[in-house]
Protein backbone atom coordinates (compact mmCIF):
# COMPACT_ATOMS: atom_id res chain seq x y z
CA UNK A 1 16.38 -9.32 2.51
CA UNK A 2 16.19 -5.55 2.04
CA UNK A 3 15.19 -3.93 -1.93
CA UNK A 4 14.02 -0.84 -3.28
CA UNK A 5 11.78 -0.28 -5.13
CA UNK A 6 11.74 3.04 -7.25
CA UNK A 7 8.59 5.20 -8.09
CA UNK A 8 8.71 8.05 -10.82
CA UNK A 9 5.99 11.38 -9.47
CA UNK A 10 4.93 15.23 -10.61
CA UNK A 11 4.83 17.12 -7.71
CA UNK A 12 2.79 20.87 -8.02
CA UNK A 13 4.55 24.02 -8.26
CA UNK A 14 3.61 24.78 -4.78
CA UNK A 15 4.96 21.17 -3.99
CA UNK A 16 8.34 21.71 -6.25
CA UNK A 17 8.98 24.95 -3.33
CA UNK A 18 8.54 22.81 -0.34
CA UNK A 19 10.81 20.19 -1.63
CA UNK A 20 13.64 22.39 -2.77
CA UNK A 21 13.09 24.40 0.83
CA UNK A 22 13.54 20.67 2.24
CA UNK A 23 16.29 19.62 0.00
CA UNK A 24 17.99 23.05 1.47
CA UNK A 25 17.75 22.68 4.32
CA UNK A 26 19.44 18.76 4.03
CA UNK A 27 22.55 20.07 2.53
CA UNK A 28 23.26 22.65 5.01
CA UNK A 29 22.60 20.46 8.15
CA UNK A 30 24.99 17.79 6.31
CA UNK A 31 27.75 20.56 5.70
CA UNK A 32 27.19 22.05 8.97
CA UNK A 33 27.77 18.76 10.67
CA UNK A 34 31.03 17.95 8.35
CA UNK A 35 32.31 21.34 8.68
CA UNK A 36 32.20 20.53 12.40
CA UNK A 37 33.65 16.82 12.28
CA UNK A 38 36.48 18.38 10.00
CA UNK A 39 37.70 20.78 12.74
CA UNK A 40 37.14 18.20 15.72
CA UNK A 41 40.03 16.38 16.87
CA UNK A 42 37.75 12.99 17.29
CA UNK A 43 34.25 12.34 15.45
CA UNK A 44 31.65 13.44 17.24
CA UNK A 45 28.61 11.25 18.22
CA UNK A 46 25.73 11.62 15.88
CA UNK A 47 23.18 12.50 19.02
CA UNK A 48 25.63 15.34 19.81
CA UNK A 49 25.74 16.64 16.05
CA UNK A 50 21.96 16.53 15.82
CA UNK A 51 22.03 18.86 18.98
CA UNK A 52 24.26 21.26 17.51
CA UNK A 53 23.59 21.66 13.95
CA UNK A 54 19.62 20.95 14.09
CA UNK A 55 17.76 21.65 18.11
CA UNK A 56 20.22 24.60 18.93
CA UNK A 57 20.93 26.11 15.14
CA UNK A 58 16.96 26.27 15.10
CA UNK A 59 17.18 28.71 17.48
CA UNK A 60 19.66 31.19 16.10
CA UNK A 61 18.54 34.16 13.38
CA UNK A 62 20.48 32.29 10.80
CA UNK A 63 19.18 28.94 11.07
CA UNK A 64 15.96 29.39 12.22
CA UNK A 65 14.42 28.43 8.68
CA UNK A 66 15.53 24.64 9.71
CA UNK A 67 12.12 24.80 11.80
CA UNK A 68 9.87 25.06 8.32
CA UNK A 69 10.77 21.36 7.27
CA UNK A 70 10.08 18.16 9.09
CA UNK A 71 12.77 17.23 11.36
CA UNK A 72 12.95 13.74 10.25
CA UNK A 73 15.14 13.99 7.20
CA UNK A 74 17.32 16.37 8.79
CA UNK A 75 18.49 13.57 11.62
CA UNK A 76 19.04 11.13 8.95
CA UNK A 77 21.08 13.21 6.91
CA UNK A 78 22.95 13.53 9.98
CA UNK A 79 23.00 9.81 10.41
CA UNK A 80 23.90 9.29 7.13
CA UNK A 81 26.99 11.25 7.52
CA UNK A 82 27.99 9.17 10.62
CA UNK A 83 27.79 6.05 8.07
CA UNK A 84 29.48 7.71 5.68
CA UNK A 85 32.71 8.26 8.24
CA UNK A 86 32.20 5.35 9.59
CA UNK A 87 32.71 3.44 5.68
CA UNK A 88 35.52 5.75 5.08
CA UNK A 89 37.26 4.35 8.14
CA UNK A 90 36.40 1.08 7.77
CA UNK A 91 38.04 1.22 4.27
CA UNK A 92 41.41 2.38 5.60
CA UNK A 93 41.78 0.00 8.21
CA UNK A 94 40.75 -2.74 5.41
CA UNK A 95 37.59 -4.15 7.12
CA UNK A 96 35.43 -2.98 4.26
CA UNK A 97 35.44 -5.24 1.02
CA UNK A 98 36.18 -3.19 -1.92
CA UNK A 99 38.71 -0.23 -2.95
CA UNK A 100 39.38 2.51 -0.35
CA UNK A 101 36.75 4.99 -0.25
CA UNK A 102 37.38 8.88 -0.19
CA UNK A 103 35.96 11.07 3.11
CA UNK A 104 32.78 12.66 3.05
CA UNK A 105 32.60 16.21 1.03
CA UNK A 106 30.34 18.93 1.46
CA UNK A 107 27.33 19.34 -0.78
CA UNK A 108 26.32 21.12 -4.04
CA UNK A 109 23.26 23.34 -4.73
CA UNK A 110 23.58 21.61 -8.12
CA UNK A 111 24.33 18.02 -7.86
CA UNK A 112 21.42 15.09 -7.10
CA UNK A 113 19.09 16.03 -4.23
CA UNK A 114 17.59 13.62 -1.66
CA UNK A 115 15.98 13.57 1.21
CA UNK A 116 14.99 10.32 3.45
CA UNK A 117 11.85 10.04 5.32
CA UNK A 118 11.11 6.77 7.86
CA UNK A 119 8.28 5.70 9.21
CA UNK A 120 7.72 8.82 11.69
CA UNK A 121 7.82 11.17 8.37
CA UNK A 122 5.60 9.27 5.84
CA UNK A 123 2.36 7.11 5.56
CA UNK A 124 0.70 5.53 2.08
CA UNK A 125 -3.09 6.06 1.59
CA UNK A 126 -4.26 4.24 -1.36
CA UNK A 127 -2.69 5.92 -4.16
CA UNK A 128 -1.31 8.76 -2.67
CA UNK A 129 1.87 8.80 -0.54
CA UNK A 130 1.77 11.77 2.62
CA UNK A 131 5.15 13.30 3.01
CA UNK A 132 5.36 15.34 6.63
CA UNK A 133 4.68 19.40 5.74
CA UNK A 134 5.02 18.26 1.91
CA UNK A 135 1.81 17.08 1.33
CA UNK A 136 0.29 14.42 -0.43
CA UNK A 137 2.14 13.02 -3.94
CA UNK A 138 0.78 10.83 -6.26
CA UNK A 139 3.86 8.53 -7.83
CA UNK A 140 3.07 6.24 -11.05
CA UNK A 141 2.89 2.52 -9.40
CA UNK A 142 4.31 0.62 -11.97
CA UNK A 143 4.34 -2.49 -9.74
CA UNK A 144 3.08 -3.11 -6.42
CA UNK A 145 4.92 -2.63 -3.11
CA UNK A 146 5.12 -6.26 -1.98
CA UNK A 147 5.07 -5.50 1.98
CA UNK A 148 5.13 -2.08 4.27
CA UNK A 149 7.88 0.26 3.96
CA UNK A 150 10.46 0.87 5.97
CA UNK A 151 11.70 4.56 4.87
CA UNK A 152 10.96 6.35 1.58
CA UNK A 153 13.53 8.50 -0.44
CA UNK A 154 12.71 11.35 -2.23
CA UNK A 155 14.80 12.28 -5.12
CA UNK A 156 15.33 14.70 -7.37
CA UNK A 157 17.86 14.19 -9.90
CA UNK A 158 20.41 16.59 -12.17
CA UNK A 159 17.77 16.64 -14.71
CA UNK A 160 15.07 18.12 -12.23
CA UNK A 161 12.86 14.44 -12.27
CA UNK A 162 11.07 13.34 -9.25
CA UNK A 163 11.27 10.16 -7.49
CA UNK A 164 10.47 8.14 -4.39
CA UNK A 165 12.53 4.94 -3.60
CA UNK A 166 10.92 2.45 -0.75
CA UNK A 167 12.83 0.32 1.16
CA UNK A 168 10.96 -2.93 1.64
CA UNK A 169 11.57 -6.25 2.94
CA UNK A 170 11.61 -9.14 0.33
CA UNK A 171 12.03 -12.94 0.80
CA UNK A 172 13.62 -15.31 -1.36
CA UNK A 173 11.76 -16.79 -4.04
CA UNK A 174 12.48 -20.67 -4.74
CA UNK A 175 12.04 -21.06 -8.62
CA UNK A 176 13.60 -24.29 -10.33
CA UNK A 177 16.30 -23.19 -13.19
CA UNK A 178 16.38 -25.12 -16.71
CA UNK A 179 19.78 -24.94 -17.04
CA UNK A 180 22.57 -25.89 -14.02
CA UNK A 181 25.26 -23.61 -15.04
CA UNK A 182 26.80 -20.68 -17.19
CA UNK A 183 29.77 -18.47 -17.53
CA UNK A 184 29.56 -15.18 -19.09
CA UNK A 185 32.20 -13.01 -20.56
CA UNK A 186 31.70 -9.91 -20.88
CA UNK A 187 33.07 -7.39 -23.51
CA UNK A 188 33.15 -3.72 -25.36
CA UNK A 189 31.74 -5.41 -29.01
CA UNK A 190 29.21 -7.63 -27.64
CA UNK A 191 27.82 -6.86 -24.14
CA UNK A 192 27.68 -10.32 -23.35
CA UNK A 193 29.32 -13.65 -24.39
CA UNK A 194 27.80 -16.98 -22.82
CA UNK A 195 29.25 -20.14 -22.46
CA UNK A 196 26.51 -21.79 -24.47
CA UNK A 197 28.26 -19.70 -27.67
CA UNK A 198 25.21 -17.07 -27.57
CA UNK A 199 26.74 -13.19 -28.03
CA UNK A 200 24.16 -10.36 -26.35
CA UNK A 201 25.10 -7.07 -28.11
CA UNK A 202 24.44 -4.01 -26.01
CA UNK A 203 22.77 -0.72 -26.39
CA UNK A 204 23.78 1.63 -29.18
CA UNK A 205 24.87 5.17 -27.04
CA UNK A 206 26.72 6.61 -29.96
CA UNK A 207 23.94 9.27 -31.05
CA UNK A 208 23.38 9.91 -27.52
CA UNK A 209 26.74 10.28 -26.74
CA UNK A 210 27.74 12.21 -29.94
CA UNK A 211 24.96 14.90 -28.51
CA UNK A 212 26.89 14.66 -25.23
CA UNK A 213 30.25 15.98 -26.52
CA UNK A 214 28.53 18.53 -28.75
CA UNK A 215 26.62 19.86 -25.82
CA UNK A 216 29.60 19.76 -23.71
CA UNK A 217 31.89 21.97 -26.03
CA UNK A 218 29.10 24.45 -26.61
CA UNK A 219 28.71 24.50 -22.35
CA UNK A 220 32.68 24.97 -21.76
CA UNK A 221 32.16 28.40 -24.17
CA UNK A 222 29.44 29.68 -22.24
CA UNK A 223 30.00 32.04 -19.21
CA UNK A 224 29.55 30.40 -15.48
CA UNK A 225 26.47 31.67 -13.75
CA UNK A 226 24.48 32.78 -16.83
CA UNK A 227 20.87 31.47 -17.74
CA UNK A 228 21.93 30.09 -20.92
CA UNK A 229 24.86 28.12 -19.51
CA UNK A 230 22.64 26.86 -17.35
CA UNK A 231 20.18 25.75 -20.05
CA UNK A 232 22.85 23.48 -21.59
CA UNK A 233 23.75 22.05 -18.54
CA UNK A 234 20.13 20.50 -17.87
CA UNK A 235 19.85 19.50 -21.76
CA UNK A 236 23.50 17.31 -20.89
CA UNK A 237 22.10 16.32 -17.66
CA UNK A 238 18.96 15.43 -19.69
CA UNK A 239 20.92 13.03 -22.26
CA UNK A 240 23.21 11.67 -19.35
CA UNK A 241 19.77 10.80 -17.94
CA UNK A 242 18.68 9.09 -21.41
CA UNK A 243 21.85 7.45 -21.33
CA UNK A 244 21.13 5.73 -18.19
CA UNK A 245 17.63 4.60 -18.41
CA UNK A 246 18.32 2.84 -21.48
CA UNK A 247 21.18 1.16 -19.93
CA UNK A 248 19.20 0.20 -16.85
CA UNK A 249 16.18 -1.35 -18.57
CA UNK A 250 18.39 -3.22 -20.75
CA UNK A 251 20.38 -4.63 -17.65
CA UNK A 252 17.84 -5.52 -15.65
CA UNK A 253 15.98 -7.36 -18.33
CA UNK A 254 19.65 -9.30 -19.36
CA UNK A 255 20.34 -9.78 -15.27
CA UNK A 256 16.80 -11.44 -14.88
CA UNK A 257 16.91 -13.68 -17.87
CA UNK A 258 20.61 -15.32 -16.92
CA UNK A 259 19.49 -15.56 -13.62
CA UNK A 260 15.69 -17.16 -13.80
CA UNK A 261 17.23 -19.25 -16.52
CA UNK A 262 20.72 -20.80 -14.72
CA UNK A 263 21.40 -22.25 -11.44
CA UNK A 264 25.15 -21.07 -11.11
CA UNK A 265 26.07 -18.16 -12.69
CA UNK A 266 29.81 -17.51 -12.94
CA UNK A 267 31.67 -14.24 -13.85
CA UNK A 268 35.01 -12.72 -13.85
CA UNK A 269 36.74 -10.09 -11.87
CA UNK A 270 37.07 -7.35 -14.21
CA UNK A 271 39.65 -4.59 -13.19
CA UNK A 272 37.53 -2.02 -14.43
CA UNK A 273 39.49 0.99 -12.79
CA UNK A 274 42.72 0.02 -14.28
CA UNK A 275 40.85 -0.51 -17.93
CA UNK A 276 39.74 2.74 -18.28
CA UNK A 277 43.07 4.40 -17.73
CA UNK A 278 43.22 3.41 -21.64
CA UNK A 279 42.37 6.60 -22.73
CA UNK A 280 41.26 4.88 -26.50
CA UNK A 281 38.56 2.63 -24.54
CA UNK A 282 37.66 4.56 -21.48
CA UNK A 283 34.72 6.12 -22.55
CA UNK A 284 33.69 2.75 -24.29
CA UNK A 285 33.61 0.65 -21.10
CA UNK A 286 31.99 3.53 -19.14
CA UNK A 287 29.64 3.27 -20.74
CA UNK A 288 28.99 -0.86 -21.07
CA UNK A 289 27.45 -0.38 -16.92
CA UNK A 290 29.93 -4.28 -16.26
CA UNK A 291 29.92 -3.19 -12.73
CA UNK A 292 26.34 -2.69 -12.37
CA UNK A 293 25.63 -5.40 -14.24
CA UNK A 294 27.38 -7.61 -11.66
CA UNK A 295 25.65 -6.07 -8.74
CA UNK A 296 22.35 -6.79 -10.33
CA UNK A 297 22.92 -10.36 -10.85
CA UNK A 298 24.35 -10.96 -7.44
CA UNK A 299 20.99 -8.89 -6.25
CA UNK A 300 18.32 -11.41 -7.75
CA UNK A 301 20.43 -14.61 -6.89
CA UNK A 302 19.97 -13.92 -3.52
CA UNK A 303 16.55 -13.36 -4.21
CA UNK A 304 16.07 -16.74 -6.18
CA UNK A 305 18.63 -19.03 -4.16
CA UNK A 306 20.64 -19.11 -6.48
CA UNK A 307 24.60 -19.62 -6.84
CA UNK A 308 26.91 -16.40 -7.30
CA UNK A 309 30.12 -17.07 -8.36
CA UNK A 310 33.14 -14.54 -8.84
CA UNK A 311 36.59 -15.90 -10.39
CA UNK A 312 39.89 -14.59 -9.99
CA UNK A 313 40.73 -11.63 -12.87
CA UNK A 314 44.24 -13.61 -13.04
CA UNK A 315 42.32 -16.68 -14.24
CA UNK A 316 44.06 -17.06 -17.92
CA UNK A 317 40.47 -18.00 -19.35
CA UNK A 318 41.28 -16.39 -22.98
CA UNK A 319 44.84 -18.28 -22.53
CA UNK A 320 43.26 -21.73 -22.49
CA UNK A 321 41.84 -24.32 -24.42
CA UNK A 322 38.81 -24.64 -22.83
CA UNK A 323 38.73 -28.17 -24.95
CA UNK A 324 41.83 -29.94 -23.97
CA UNK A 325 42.82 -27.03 -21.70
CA UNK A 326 46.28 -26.33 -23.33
CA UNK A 327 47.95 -22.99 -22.41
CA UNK A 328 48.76 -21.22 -25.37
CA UNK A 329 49.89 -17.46 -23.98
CA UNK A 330 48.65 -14.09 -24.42
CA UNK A 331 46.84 -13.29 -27.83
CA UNK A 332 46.78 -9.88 -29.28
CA UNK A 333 43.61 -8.36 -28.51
CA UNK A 334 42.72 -8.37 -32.57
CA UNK A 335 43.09 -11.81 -33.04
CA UNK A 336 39.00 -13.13 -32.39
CA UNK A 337 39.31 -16.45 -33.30
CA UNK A 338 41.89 -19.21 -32.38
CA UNK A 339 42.93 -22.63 -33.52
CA UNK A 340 44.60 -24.93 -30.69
CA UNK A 341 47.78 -26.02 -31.28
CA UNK A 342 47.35 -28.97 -29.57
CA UNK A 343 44.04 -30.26 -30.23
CA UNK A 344 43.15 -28.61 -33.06
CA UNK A 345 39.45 -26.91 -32.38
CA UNK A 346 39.23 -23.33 -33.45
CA UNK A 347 37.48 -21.12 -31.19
CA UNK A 348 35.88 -17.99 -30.68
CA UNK A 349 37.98 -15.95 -28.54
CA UNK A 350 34.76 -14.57 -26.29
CA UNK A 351 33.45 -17.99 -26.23
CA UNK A 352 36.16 -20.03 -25.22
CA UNK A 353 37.26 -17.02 -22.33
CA UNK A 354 33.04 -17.93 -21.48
CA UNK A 355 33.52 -21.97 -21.40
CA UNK A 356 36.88 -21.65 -19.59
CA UNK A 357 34.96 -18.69 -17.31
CA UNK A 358 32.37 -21.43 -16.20
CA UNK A 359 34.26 -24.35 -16.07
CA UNK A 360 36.78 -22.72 -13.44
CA UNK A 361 33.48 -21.28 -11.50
CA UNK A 362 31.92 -24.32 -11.13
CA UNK A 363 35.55 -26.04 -10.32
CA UNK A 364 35.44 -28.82 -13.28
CA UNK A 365 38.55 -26.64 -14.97
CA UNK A 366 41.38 -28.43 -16.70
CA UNK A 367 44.54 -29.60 -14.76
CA UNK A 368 46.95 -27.29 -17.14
CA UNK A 369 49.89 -28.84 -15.28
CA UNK A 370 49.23 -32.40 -16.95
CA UNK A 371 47.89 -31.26 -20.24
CA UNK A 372 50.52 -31.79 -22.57
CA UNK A 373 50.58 -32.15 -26.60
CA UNK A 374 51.44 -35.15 -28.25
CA UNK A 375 55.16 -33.74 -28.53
CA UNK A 376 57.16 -32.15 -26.54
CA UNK A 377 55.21 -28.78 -25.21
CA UNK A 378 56.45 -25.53 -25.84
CA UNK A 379 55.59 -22.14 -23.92
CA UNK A 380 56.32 -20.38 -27.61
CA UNK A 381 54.82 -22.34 -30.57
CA UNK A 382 56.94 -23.21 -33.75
CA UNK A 383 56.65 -19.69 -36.73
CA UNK A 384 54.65 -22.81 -38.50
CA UNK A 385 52.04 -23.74 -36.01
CA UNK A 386 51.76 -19.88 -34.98
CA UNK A 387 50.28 -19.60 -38.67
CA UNK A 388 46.93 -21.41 -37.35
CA UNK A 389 46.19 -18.70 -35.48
CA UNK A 390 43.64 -16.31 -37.15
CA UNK A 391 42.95 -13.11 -36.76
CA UNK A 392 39.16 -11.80 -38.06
């Protein structure tokens, strides 16, 4: 299996004008190749668009510049943009997993840079890494590569830091886990909720984020094109940055410990799209990273054989006694803790949504059909017994 790994560098000044030259000339081959694919009747082949836009645009007055950069990362952004038509497609005619995807759109001087590089365009010696008519850069290896690359990104993100991200090959690691099974619930209050009653609380972004809108109100007073505007815009881009490496690190280090520690790891479909249209929690959950979170664990189970298990977002798991497994209906979001009416256990409204999360992903759920009360059971409890349900 295929991972990257990501390495942080400094280039030189002299370095820092031969990248942005090569990051350049990137954009404009991709947005000469969709400018052409946008007024074709059918897509082009990439072999044909990499004739057009690169071998015969190097030889015209105003594209000659393409010939100062290495010709490698030019085809593969002209690859790339094949793949990129070829997901969009693929969405539409539903043979891609996932939400439809939008076209391809043309590039921006000031959005995230990259540039890809494979095995004709780059070579490691010892510490250094060669990059063709770049030079050599020295990135901060904070692990080792664990076999050859295959390609090698180069990055430069909206806050003007460096990086190169290898694709390597990986195999599976077979590590024993202590415990066979665990469902996790996850939330806005505490990240995290696991079905053995432990709560993970998340990062705190509210000074960060508190900087954010300040910074953004001050940018939408300032006038488009100045210096100053431009200023604020890299000290937000700078804080979105912060923002995100805290969230990472703490991810990754959650994602590793559920999954070195559990054999089957069960979560549930969260309609994240549709929760943010509440305009009270949107920024909230944008901010928790549940999506990434998700990828990340699926990531390292394949990578330590172990069992990934996604349950249906209809699943009534905070409806449910995960006890007895009586039904009792939707709760009000403030209520956190419940009493059964039929068994009489009070629970934890993340932990029980947890247990029931786990026992419907490992498939030892209750039979809610043939769970019944002692008396007669209701689908609206009695004004008495609705008193046993608290709200914290």
């Amino acid at each position: 299996m295929k991972a990257r790994y990501r390495y942080r560098f400094y280039p030189t000044d002299q370095q820092r004008q031969r990248l942005a030259q090569l990051f350049g000339c990137v954009r404009v081959v991709w947005n000469d190749a969709l400018a052409i694919c946008k007024q074709s009747d059918s897509l082009p082949k990439t072999s044909e668009l990499q004739k057009l836009v690169i071998t015969q645009a190097k030889k015209t007055p105003e594209r000659q510049w393409l010939s100062d950069v290495s010709n490698v990362p030019l085809q593969q952004s002209v690859a790339d943009l094949g793949v990129a038509y070829k997901n969009f497609f693929d969405a539409i005619k539903g043979r891609r997993k996932g939400k439809k995807i939008n076209p391809p759109r043309f590039k921006k001087k000031t959005e995230r840079q990259s540039a890809r590089f494979t095995t004709y365009g780059f070579s490691i010696k010892g510490e250094e890494v060669y990059l063709a008519k770049i030079g050599n850069v020295r990135p901060i290896w904070s692990r080792k590569l664990p076999s050859k690359p295959s390609s090698v990104t180069v990055i430069k993100d909206n806050a003007n830091r460096y990086f190169l991200s290898f694709v390597v090959e990986i195999d599976p690691v077979d590590q024993p886990a202590s415990n066979p099974s665990i469902g996790i619930d996850l939330g806005i209050k505490a990240f995290a909720t696991l079905s053995t009653g432990q709560k993970i609380d998340g990062p705190d972004y509210s000074k960060l984020d508190k900087k954010i809108r300040r910074k953004q109100r001050k940018l939408a007073r300032q006038v488009k094109g100045s210096k100053r505007r431009e200023k604020t815009r890299l000290q937000i881009a700078k804080l979105h940055s912060r923002i995100s490496d805290i969230r990472r690190d703490f991810l990754h280090k959650l994602s590793t410990r559920v999954v070195i520690e559990n054999q089957v790891i069960a979560l549930e479909d969260l309609n994240v799209s549709g929760m943010v249209k509440n305009r009270k929690l949107a920024r909230a959950i944008s901010l928790q990273g549940w999506r990434e979170f998700r990828v990340l664990v699926e990531a390292k189970c394949n990578k330590l054989n172990r069992e990934f298990i996604v349950i249906d977002r209809w699943e009534p798991t905070s409806q449910t006694c995960s006890t007895c497994g009586f039904k009792w209906g939707k709760v009000d979001l403030s209520v956190r803790s419940v009493v059964c009416l039929n068994c009489g256990t009070e629970h934890d409204r993340d932990e029980n949504a947890a247990r029931n999360i786990e026992k419907v992903g490992i498939g030892h759920c209750h039979d809610y059909k043939w769970t019944q009360r002692e008396s007669k059971t209701t689908s609206v409890a009695s004004p008495d017994e609705a008193s046993r349900i608290i709200a914290l």
